[in-house]
N, C-alpha and C. Protein backbone atom coordinates (compact mmCIF):
# COMPACT_ATOMS: atom_id res chain seq x y z
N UNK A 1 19.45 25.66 -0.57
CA UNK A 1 19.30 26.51 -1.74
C UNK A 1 17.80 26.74 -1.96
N UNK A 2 17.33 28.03 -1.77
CA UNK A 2 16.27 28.44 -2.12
C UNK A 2 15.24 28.11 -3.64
N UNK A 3 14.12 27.93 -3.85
CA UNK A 3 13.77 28.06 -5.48
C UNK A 3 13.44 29.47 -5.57
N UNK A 4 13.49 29.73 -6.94
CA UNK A 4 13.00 30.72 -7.10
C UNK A 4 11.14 30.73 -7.45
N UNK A 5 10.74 31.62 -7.73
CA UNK A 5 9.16 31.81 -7.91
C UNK A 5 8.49 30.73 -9.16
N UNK A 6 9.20 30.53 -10.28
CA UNK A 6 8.96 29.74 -11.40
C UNK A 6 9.11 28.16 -11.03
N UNK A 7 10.14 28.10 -10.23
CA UNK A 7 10.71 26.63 -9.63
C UNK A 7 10.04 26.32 -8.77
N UNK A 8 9.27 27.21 -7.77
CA UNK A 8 8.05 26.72 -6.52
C UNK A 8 6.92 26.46 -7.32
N UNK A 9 6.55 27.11 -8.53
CA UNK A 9 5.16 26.35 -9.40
C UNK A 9 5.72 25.59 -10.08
N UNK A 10 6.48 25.06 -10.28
CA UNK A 10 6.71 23.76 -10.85
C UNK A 10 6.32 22.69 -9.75
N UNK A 11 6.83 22.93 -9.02
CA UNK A 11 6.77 21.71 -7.75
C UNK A 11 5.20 22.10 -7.38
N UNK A 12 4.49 22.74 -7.05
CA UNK A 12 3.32 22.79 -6.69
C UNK A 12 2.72 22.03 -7.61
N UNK A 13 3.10 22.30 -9.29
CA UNK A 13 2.06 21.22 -10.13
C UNK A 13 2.53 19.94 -10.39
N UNK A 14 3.66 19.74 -9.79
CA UNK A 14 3.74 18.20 -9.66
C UNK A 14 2.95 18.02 -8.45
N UNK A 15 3.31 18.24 -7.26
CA UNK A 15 2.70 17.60 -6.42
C UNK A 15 1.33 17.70 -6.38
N UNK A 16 0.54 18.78 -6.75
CA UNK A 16 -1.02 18.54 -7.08
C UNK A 16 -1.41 17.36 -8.54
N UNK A 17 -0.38 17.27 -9.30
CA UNK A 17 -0.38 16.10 -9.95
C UNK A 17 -0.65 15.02 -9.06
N UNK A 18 0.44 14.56 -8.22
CA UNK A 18 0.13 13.59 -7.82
C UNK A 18 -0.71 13.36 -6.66
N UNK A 19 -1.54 14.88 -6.01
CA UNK A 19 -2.39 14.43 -5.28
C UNK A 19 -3.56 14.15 -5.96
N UNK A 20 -3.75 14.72 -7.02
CA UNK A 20 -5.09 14.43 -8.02
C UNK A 20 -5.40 12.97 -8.24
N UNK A 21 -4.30 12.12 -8.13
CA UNK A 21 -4.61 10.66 -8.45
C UNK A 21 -4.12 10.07 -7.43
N UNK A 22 -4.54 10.52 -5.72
CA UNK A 22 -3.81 9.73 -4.91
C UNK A 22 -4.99 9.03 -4.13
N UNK A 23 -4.65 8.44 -3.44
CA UNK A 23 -5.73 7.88 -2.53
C UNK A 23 -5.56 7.78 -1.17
N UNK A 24 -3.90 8.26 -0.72
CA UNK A 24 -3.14 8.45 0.61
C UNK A 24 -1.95 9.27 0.38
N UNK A 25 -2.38 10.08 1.69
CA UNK A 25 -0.72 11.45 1.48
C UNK A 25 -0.66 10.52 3.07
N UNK A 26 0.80 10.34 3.33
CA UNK A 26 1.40 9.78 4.64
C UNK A 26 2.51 10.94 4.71
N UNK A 27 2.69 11.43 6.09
CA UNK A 27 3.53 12.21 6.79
C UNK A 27 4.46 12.04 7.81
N UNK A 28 5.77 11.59 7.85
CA UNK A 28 6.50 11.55 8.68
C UNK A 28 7.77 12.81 8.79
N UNK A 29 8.04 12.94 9.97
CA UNK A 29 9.34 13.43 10.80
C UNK A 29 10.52 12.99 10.04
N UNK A 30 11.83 12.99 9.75
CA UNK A 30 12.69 12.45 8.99
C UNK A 30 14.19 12.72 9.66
N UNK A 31 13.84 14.44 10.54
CA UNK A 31 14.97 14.57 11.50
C UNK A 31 16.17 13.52 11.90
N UNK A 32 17.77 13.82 11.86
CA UNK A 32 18.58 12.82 11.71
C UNK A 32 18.57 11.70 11.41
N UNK A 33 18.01 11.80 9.74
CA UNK A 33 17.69 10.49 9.06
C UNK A 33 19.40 10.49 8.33
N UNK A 34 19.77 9.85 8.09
CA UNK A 34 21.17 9.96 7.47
C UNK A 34 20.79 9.55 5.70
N UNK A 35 21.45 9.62 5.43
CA UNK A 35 21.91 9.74 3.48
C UNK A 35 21.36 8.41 2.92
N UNK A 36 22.34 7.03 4.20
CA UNK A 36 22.22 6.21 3.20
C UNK A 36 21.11 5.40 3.86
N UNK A 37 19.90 5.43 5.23
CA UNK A 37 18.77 5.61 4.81
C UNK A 37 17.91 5.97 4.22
N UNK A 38 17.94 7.37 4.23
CA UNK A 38 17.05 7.86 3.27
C UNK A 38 16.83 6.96 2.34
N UNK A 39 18.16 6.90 1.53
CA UNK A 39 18.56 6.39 0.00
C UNK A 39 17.30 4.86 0.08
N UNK A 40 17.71 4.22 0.91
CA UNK A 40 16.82 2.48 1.18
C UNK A 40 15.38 3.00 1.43
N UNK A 41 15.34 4.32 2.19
CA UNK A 41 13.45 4.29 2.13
C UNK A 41 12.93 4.84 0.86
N UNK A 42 14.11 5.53 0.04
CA UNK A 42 13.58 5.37 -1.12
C UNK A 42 13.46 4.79 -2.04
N UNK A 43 14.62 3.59 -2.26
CA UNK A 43 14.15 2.79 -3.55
C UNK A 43 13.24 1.90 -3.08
N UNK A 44 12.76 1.79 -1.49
CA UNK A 44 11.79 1.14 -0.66
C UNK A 44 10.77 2.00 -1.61
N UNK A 45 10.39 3.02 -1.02
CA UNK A 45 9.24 3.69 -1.73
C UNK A 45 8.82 3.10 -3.78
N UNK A 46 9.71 3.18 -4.26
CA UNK A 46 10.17 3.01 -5.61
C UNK A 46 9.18 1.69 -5.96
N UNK A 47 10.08 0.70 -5.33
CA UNK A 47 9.44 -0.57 -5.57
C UNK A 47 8.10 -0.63 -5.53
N UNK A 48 7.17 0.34 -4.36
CA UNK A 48 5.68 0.34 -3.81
C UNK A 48 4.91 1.28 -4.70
N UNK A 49 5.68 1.77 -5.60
CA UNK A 49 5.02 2.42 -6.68
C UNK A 49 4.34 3.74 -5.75
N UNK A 50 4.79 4.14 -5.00
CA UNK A 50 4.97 5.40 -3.84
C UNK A 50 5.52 6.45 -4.21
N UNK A 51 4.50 7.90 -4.14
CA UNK A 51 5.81 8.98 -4.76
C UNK A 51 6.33 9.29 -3.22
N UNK A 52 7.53 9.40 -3.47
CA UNK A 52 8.22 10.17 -1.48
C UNK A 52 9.17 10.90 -1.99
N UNK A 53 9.12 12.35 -1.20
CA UNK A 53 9.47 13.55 -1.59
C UNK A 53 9.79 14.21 -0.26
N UNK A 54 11.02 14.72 -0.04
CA UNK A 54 10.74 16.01 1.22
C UNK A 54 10.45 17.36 0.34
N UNK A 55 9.62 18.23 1.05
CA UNK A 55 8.92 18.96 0.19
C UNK A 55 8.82 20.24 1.54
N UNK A 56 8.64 21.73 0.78
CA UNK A 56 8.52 22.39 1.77
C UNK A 56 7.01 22.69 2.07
N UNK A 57 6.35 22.75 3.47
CA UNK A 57 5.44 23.02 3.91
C UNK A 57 4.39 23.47 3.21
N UNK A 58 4.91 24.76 3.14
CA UNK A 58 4.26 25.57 2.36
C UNK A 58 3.49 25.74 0.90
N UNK A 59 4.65 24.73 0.38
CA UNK A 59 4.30 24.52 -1.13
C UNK A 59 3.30 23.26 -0.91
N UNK A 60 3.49 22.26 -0.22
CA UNK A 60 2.75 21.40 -0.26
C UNK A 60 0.60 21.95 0.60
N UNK A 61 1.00 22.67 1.35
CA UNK A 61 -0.20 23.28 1.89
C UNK A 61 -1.12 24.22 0.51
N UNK A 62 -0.31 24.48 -0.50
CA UNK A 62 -0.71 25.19 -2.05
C UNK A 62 -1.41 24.25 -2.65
N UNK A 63 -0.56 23.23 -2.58
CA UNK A 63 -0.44 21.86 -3.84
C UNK A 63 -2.24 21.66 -3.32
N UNK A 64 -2.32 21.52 -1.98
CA UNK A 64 -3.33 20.42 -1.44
C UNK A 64 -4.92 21.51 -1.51
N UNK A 65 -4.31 22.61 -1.45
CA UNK A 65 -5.61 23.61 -1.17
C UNK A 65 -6.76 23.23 -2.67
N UNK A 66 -7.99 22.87 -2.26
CA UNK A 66 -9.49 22.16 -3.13
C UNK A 66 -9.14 20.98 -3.90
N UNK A 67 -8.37 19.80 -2.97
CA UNK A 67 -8.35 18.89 -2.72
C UNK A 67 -9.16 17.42 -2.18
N UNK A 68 -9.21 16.88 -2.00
CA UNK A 68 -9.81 15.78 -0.38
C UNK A 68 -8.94 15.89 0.52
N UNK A 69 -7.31 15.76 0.21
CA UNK A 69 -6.53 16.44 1.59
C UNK A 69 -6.45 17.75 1.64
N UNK A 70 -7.01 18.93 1.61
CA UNK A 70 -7.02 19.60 2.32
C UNK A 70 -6.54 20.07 4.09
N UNK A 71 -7.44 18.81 4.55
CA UNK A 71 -7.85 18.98 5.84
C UNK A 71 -6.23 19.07 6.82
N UNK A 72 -5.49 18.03 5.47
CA UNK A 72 -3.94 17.57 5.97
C UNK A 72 -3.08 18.58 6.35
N UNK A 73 -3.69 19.96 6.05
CA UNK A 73 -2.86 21.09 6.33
C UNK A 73 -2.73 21.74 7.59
N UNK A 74 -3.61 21.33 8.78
CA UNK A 74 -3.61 21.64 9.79
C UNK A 74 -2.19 20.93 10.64
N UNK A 75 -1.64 19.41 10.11
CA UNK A 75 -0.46 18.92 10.43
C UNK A 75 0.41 19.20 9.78
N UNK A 76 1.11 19.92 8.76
CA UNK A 76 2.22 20.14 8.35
C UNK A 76 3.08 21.01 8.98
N UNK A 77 3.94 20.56 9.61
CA UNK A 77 4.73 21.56 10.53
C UNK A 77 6.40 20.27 11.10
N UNK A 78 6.82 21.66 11.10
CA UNK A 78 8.51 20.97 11.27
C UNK A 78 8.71 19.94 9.90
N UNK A 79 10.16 19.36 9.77
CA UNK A 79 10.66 18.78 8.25
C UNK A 79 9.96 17.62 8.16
N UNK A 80 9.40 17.27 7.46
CA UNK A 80 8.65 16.48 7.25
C UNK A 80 9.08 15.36 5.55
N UNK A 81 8.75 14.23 5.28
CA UNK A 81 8.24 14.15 4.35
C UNK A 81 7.56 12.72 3.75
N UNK A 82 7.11 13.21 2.74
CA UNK A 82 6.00 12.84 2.19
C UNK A 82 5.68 12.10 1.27
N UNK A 83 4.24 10.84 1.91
CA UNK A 83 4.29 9.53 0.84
C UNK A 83 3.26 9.74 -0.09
N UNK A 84 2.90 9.75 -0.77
CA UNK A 84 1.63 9.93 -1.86
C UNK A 84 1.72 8.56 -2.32
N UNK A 85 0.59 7.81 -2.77
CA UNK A 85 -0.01 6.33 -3.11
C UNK A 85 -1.35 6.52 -3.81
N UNK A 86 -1.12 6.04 -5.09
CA UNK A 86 -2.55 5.55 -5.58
C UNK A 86 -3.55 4.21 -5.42
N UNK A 87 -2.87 3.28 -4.31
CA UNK A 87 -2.96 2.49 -3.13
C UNK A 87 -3.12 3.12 -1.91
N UNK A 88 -4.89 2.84 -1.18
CA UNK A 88 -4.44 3.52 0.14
C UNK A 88 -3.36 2.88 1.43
N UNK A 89 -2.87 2.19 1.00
CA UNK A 89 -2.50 1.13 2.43
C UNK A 89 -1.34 1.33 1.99
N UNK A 90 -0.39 1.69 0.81
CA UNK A 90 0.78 1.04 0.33
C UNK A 90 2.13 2.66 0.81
N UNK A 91 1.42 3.58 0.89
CA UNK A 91 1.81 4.42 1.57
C UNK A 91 2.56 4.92 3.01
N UNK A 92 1.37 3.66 3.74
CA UNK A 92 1.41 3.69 5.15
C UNK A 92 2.43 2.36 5.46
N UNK A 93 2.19 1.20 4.66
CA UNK A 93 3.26 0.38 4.81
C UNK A 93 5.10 0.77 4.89
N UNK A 94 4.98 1.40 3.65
CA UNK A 94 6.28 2.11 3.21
C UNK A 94 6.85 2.60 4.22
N UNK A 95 6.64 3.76 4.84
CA UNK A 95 6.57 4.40 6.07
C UNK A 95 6.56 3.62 7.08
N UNK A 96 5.22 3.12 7.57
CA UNK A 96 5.63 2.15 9.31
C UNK A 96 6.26 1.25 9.03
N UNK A 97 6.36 0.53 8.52
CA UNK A 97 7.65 -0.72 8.06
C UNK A 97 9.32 -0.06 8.20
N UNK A 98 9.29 1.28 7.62
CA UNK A 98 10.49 1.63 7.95
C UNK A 98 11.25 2.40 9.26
N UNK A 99 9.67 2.45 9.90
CA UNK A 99 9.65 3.35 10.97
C UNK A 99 10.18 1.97 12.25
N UNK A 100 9.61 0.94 11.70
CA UNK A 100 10.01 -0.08 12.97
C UNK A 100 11.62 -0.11 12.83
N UNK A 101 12.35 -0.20 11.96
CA UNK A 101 13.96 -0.41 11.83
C UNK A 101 14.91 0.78 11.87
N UNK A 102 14.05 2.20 11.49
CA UNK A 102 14.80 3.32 11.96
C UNK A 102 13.76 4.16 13.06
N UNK A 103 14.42 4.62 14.27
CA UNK A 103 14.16 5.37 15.11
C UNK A 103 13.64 6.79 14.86
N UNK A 104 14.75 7.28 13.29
CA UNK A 104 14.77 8.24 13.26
C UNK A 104 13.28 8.86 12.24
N UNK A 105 12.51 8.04 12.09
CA UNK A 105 11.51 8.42 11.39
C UNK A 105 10.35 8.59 12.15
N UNK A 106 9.60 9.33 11.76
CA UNK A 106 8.61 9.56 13.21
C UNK A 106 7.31 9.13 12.12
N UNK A 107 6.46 8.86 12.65
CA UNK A 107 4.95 9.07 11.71
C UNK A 107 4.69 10.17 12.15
N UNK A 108 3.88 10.95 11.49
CA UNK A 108 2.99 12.41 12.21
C UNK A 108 1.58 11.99 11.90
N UNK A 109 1.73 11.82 10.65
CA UNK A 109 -0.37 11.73 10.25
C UNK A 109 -0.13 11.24 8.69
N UNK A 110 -1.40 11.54 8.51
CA UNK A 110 -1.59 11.32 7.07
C UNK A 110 -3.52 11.74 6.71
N UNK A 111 -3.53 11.57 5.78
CA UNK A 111 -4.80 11.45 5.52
C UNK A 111 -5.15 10.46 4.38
N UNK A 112 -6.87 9.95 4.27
CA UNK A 112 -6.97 9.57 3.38
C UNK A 112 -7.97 10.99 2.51
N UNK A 113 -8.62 10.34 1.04
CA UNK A 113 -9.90 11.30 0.33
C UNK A 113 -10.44 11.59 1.35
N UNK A 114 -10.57 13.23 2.00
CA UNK A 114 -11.59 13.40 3.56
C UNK A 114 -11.25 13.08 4.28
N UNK A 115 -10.84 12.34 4.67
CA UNK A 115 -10.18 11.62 6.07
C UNK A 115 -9.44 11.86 6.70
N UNK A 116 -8.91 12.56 7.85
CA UNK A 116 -7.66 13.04 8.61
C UNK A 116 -7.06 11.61 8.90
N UNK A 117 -6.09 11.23 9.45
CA UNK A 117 -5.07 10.27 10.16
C UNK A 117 -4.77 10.89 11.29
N UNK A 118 -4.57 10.54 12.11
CA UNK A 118 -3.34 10.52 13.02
C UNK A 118 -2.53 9.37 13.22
N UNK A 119 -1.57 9.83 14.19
CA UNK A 119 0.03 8.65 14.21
C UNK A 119 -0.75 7.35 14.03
N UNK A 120 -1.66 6.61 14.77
CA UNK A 120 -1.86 5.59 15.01
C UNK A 120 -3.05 5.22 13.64
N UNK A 121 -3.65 6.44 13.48
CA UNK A 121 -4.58 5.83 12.21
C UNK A 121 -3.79 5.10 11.26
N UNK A 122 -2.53 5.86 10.88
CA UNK A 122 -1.18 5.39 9.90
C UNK A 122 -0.88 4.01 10.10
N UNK A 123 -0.96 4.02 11.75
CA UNK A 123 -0.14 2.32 11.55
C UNK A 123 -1.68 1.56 11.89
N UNK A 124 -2.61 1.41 12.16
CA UNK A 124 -3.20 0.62 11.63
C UNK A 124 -3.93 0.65 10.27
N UNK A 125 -3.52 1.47 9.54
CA UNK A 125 -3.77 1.83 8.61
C UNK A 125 -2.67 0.38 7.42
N UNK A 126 -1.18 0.48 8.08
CA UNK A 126 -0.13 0.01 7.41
C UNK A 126 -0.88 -1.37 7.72
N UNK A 127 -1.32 -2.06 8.68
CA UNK A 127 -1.24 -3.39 9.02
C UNK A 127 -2.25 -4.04 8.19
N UNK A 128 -3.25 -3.17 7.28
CA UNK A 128 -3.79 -3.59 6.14
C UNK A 128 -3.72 -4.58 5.35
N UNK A 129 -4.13 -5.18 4.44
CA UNK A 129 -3.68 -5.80 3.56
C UNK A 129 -4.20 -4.49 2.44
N UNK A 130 -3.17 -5.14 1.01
CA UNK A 130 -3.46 -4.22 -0.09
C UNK A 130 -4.15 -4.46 -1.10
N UNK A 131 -4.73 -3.71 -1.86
CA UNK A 131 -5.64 -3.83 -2.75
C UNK A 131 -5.70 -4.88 -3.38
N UNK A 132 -4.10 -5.48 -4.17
CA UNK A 132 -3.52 -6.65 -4.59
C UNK A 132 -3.84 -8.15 -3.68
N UNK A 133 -3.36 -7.57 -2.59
CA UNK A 133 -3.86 -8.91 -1.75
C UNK A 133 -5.18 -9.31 -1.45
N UNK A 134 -6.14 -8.02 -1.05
CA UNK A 134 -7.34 -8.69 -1.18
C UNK A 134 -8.42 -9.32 -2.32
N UNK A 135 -7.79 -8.56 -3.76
CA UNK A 135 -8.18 -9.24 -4.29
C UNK A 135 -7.92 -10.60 -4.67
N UNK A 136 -6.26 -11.17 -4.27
CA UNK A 136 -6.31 -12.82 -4.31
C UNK A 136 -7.00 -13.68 -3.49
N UNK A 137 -7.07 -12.61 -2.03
CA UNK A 137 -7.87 -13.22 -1.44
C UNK A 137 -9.47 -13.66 -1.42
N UNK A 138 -9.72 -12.62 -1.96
CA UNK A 138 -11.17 -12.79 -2.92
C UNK A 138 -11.47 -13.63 -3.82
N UNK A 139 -10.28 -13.52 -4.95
CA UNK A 139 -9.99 -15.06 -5.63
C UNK A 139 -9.97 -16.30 -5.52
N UNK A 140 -9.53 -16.71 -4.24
CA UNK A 140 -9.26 -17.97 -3.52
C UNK A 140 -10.89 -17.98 -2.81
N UNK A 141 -11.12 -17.12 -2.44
CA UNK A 141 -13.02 -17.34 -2.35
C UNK A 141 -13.49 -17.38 -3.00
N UNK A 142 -14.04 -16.91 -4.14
CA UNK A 142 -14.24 -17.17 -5.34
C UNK A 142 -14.58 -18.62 -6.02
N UNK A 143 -13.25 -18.94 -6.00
CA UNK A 143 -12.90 -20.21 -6.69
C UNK A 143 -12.65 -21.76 -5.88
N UNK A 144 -12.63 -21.78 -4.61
CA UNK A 144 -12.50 -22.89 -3.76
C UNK A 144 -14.06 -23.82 -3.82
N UNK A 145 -15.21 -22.70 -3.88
CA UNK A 145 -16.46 -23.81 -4.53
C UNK A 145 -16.53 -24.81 -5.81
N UNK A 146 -15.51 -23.79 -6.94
CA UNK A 146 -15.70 -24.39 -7.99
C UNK A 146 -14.31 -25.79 -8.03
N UNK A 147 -13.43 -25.13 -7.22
CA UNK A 147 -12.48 -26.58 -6.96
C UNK A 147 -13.21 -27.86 -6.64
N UNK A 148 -14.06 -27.63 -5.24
CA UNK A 148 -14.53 -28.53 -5.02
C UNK A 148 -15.68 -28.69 -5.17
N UNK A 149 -16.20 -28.36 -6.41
CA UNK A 149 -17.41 -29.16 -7.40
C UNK A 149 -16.72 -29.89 -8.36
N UNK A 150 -16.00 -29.63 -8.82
CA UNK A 150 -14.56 -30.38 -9.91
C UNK A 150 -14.15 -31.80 -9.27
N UNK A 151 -13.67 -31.58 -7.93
CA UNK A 151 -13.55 -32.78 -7.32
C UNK A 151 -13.94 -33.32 -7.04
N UNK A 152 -15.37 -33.37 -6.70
CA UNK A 152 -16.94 -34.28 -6.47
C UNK A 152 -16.90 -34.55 -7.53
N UNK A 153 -16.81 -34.24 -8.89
CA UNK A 153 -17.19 -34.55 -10.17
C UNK A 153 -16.07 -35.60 -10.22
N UNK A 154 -14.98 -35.46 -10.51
CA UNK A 154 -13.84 -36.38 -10.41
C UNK A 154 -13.67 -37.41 -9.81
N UNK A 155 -14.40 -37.42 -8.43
CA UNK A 155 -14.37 -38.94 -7.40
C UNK A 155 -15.48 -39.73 -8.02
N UNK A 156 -16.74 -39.58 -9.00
CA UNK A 156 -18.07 -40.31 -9.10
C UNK A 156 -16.85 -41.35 -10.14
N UNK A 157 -16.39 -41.24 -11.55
CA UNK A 157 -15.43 -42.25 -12.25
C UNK A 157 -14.26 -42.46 -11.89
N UNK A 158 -13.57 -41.98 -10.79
CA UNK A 158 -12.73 -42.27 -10.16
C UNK A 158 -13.25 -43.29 -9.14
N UNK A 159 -14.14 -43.69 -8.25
CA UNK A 159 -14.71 -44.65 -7.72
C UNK A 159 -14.98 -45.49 -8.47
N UNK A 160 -15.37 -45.44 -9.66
CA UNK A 160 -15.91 -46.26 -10.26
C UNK A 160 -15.01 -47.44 -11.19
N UNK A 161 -13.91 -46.52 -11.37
CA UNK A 161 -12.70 -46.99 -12.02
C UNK A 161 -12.16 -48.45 -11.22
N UNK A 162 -11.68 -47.74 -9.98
CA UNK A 162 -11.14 -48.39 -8.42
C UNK A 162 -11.87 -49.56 -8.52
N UNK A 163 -13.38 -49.53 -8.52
CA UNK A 163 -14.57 -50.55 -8.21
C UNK A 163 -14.20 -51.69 -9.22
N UNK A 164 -13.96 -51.10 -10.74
CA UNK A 164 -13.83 -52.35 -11.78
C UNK A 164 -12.37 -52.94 -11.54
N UNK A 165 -11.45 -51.81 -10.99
CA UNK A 165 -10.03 -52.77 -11.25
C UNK A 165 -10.27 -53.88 -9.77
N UNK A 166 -10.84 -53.44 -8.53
CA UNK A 166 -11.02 -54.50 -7.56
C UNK A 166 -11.53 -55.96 -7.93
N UNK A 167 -12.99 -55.77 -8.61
CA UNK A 167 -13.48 -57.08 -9.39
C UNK A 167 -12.47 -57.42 -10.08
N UNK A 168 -11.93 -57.26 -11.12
CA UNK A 168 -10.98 -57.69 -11.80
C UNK A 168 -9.93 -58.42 -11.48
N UNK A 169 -9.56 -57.67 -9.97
CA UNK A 169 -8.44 -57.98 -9.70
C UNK A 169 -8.89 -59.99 -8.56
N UNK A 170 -10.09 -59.76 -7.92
CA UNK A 170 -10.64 -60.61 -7.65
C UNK A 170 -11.11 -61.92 -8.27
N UNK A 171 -11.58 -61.79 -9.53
CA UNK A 171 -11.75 -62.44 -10.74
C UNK A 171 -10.33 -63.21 -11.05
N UNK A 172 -9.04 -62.54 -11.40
CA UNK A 172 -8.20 -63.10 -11.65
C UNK A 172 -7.49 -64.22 -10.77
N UNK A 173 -7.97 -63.69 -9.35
CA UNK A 173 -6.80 -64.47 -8.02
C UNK A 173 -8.17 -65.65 -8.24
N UNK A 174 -8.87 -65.69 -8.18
CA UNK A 174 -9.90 -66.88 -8.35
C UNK A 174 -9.87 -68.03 -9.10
């Protein structure tokens, strides 16, 4: 079913909505994807806080025109569709994660702000860690000095404790 002219600018200003605050458009193939995949790569998507949309070409080549993806318009071709993320990595996960368990999903590209992708930029792109994770991981650096200044601090009357109950305990057997 076709849109009409009012219904294609609607969808153009959503999706320039959500390229305005994205930080990754991901592009895959979707060809004999069946229903009740789809359905799992999308509440997959859902959970990742991922917009995924099949979308037509054309409208999306509108959406993107004085953009940072721009450039993404040179790959849009055949059915495609499409991850948008205000996470750059969480996009590409969504996608190659689902691409390893269905066949039927292809990667094509993606881009990041400026940045073209291709197939393989995507998946090492996915093997990332995410914004979330590096910052715990940052955390745990962070804070492992101050653990163990805490615990140097803790062993000086903790030795010392040990030291009086030993005498004590020596004193008594005597």
């Amino acid at each position: 079913m076709s849109l009409n002219r009012q219904e294609k600018a609607v969808v153009i200003e959503e999706v320039t909505a959500e390229v305005a605050k994205a930080q990754s458009v991901i592009i895959a193939e979707y060809r004999g994807l069946d229903v009740a995949s789809a359905t799992v790569l999308r509440k997959t998507a859902r959970e990742s806080g991922v917009y995924l949309r099949v979308l037509k070409n054309t409208l999306v080549r509108r959406a993107v025109v004085g953009t940072p993806f721009e450039e993404l318009s040179a790959q849009l071709t055949g059915p495609l569709i499409y991850a948008i993320s205000t996470d750059p990595v969480s996009a590409a996960k969504v996608l190659a994660g689902f691409a390893k368990t269905n066949d039927k999903l292809v990667l094509k590209g993606g881009a990041l702000p400026n940045n073209v992708l291709s197939q393989d930029g995507v998946k090492a792109l996915a093997t990332m860690p995410s914004r979330d994770e590096l910052i715990s991981k940052l955390m745990g650096t962070m804070q492992a000095p101050v653990t163990q200044f805490v615990r140097t601090l803790n062993e000086v009357p903790t030795k010392f404790v040990r030291g009086l109950a030993a005498v004590r305990d020596q004193k008594e057997t005597a």
